[in-house]
C-alpha atoms as a PDB file:
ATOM      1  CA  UNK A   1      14.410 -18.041  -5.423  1.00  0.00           C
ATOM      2  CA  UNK A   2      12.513 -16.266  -2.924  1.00  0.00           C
ATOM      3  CA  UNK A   3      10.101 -17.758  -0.808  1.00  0.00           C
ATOM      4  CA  UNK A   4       6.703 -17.002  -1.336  1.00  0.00           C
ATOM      5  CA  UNK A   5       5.619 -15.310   2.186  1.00  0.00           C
ATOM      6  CA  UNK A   6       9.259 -13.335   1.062  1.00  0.00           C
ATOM      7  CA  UNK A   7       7.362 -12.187  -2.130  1.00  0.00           C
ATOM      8  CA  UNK A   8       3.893 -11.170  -0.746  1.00  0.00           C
ATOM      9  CA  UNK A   9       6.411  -9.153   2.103  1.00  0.00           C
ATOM     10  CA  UNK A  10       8.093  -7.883  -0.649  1.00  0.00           C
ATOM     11  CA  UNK A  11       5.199  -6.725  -3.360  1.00  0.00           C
ATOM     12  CA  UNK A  12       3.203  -5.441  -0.404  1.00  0.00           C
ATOM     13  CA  UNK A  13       5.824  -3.359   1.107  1.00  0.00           C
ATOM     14  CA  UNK A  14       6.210  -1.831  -2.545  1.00  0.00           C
ATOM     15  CA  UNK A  15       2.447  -1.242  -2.999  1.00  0.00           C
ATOM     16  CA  UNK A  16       2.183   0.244   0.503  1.00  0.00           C
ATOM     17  CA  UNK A  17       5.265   2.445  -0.725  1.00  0.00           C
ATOM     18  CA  UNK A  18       3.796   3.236  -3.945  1.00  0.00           C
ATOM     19  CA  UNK A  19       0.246   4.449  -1.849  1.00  0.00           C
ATOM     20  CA  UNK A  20       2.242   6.391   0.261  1.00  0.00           C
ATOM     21  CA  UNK A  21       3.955   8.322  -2.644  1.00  0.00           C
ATOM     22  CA  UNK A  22       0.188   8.234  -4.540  1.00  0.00           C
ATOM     23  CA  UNK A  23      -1.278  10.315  -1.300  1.00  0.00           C
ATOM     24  CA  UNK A  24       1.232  12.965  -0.625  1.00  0.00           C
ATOM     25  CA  UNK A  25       0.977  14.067  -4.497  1.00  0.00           C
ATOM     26  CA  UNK A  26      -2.872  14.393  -3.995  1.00  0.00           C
ATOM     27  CA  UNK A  27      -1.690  16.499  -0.811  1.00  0.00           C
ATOM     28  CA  UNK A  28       0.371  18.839  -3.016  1.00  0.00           C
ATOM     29  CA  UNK A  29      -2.636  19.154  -5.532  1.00  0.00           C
ATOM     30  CA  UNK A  30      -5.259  19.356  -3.028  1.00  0.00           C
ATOM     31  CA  UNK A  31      -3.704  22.348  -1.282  1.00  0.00           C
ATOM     32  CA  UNK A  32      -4.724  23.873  -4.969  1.00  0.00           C
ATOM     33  CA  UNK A  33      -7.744  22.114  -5.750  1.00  0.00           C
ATOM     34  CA  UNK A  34      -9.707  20.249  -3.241  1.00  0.00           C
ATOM     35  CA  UNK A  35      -8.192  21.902   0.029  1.00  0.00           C
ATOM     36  CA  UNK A  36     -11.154  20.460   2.209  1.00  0.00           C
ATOM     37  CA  UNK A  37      -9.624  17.130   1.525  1.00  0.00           C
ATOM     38  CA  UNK A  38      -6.186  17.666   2.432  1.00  0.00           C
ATOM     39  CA  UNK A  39      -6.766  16.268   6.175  1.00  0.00           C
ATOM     40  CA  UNK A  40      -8.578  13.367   5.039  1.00  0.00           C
ATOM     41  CA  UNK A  41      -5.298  12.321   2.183  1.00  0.00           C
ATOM     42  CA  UNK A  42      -2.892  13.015   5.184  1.00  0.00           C
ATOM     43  CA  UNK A  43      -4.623  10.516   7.746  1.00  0.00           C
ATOM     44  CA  UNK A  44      -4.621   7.966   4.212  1.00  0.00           C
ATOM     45  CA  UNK A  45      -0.866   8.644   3.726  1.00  0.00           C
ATOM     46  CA  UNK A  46      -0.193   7.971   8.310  1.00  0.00           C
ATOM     47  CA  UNK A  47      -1.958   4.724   7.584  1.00  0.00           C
ATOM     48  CA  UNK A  48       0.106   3.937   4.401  1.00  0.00           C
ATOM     49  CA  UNK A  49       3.528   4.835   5.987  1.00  0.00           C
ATOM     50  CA  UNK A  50       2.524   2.844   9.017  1.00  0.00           C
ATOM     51  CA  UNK A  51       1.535  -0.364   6.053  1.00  0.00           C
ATOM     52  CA  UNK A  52       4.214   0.266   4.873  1.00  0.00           C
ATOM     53  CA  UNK A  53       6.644   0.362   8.115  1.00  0.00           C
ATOM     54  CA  UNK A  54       4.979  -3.073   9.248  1.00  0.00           C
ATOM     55  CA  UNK A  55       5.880  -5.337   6.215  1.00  0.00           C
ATOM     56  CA  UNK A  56       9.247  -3.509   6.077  1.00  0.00           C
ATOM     57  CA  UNK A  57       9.612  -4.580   9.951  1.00  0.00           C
ATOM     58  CA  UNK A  58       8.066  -8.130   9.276  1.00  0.00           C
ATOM     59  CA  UNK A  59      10.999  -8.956   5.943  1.00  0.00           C
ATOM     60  CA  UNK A  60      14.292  -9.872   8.006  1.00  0.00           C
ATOM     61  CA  UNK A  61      13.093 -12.637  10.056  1.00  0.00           C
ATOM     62  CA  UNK A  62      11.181 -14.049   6.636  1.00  0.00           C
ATOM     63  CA  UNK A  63      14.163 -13.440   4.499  1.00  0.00           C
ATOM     64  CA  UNK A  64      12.725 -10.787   2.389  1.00  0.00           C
ATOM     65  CA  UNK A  65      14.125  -7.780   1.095  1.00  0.00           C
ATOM     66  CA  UNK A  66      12.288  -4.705  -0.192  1.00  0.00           C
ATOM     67  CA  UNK A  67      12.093  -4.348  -4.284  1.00  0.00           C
ATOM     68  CA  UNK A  68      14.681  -2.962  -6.059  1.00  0.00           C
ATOM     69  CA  UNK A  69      12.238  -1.184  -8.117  1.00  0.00           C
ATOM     70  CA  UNK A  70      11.710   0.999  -5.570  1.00  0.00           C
ATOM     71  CA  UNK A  71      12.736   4.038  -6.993  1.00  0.00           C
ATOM     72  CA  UNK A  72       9.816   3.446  -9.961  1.00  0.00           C
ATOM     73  CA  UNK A  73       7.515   2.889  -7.079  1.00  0.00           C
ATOM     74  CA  UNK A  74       8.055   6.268  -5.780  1.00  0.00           C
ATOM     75  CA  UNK A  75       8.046   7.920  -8.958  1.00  0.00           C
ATOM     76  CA  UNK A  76       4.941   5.999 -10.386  1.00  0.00           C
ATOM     77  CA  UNK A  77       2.926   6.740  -7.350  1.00  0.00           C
ATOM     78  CA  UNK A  78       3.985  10.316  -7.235  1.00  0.00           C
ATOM     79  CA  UNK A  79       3.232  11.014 -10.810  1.00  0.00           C
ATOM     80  CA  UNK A  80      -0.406   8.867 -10.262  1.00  0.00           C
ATOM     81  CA  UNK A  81      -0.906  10.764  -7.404  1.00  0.00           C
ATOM     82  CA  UNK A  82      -0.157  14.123  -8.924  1.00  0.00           C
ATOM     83  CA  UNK A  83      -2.174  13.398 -11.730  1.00  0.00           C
ATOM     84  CA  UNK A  84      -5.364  12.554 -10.522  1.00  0.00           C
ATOM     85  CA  UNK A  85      -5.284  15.080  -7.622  1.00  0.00           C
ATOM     86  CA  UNK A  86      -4.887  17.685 -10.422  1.00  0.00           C
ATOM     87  CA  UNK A  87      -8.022  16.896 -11.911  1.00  0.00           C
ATOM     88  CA  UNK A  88     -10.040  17.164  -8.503  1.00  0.00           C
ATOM     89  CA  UNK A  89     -12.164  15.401  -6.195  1.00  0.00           C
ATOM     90  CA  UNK A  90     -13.513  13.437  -8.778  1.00  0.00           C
ATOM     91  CA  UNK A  91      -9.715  12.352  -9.428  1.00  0.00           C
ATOM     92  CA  UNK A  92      -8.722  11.685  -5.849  1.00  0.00           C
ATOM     93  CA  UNK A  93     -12.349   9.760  -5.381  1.00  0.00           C
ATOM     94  CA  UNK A  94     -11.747   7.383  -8.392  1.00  0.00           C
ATOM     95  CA  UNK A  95      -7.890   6.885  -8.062  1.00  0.00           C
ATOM     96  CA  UNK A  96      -8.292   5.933  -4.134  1.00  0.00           C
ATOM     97  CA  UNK A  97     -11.496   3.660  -4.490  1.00  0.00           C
ATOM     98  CA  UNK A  98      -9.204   1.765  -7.644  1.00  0.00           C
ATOM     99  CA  UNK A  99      -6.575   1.420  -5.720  1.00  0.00           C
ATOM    100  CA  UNK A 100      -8.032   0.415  -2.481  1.00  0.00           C
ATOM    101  CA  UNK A 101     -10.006  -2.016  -4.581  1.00  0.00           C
ATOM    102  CA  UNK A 102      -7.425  -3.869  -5.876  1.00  0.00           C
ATOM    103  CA  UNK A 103      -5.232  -3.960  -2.923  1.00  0.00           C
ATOM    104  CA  UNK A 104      -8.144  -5.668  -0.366  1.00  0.00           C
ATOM    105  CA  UNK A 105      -8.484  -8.372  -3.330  1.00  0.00           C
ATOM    106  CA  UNK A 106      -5.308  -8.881  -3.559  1.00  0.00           C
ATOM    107  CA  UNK A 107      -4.482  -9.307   0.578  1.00  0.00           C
ATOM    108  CA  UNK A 108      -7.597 -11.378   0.319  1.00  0.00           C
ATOM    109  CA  UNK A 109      -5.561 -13.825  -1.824  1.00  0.00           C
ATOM    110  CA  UNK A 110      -2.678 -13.779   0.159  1.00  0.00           C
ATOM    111  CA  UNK A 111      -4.870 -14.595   3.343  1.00  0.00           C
ATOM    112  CA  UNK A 112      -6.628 -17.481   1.296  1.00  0.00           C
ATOM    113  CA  UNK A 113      -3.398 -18.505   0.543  1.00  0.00           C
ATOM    114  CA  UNK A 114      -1.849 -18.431   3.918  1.00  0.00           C
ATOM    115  CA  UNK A 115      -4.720 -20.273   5.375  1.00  0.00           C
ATOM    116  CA  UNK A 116      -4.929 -22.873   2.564  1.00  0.00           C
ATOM    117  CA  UNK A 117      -2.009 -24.469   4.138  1.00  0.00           C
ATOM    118  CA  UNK A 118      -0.760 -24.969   7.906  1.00  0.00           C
ATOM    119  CA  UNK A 119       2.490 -25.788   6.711  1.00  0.00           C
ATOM    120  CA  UNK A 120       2.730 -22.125   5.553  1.00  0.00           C
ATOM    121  CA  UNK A 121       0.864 -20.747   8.430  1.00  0.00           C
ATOM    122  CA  UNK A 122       2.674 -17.398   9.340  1.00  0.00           C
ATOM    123  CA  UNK A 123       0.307 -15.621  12.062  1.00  0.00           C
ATOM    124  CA  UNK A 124       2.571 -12.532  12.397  1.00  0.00           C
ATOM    125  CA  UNK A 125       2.009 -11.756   8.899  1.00  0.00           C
ATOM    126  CA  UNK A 126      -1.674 -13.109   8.945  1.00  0.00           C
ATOM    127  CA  UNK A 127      -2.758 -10.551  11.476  1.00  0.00           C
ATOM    128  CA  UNK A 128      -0.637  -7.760  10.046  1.00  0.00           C
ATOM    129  CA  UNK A 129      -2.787  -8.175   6.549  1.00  0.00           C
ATOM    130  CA  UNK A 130      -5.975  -8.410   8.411  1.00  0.00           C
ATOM    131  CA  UNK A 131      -5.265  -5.697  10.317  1.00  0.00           C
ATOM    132  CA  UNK A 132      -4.873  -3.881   7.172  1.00  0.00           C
ATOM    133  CA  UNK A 133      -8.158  -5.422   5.710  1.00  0.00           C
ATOM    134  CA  UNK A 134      -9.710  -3.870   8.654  1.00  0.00           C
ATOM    135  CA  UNK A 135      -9.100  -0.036   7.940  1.00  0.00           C
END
């Protein structure tokens, strides 16, 4: 079984995968819909695919792999994505501040949990999530 840092590398690499796809739908709807917020979704996808690029660079040394759900990932964000940028700003607005929402509580429980413990201390990762907090 997987360690546990290997599963928070893991699910996080996945959400910042699934953001990434959730962003560049809202592009393609935006460019219809809400064209003055095109710029703003493609400097939220650059951050995602850079997320996303630093807990894919951070797996090999921790023994983590990405999720072999991948593929639903892609497709779940893309179809999110597509949906709510369809419907608007008022789509894009909600969708983003859910999302967002959820993912700083959740790195705030892996940070909790990281520092709970010195035996589990891992300050690559540490900083990389904080980092993250910090957009």
């Amino acid at each position: 079984m997987p360690s546990t840092v290997a599963r928070i590398l893991k699910v996080n690499h996945g959400g910042e995968h699934g953001a990434s796809r959730i962003y560049a739908a809202q592009i393609v709807a935006a460019r219809w819909r809400c064209p003055e917020l095109v710029p703003e979704l493609a400097d939220l996808l650059a951050h995602e695919r850079r997320h996303e690029r630093m807990f894919l660079a951070l797996m090999p040394a921790r023994a983590a792999r990405p999720c072999r759900l991948m593929p639903l990932w892609a497709v779940g964000g893309f179809a999110l994505g597509l949906m709510t940028g369809l419907i608007g700003r008022t789509g894009v607005f909600v969708c983003t501040e859910a999302v967002e929402r959820t993912v700083h509580r959740h790195l705030d429980h892996q940070l909790a949990w990281l520092a709970a413990d010195p035996a589990r201390a891992d300050a690559e990762l540490t900083e990389a999530i904080a980092a993250i907090q910090a957009e």
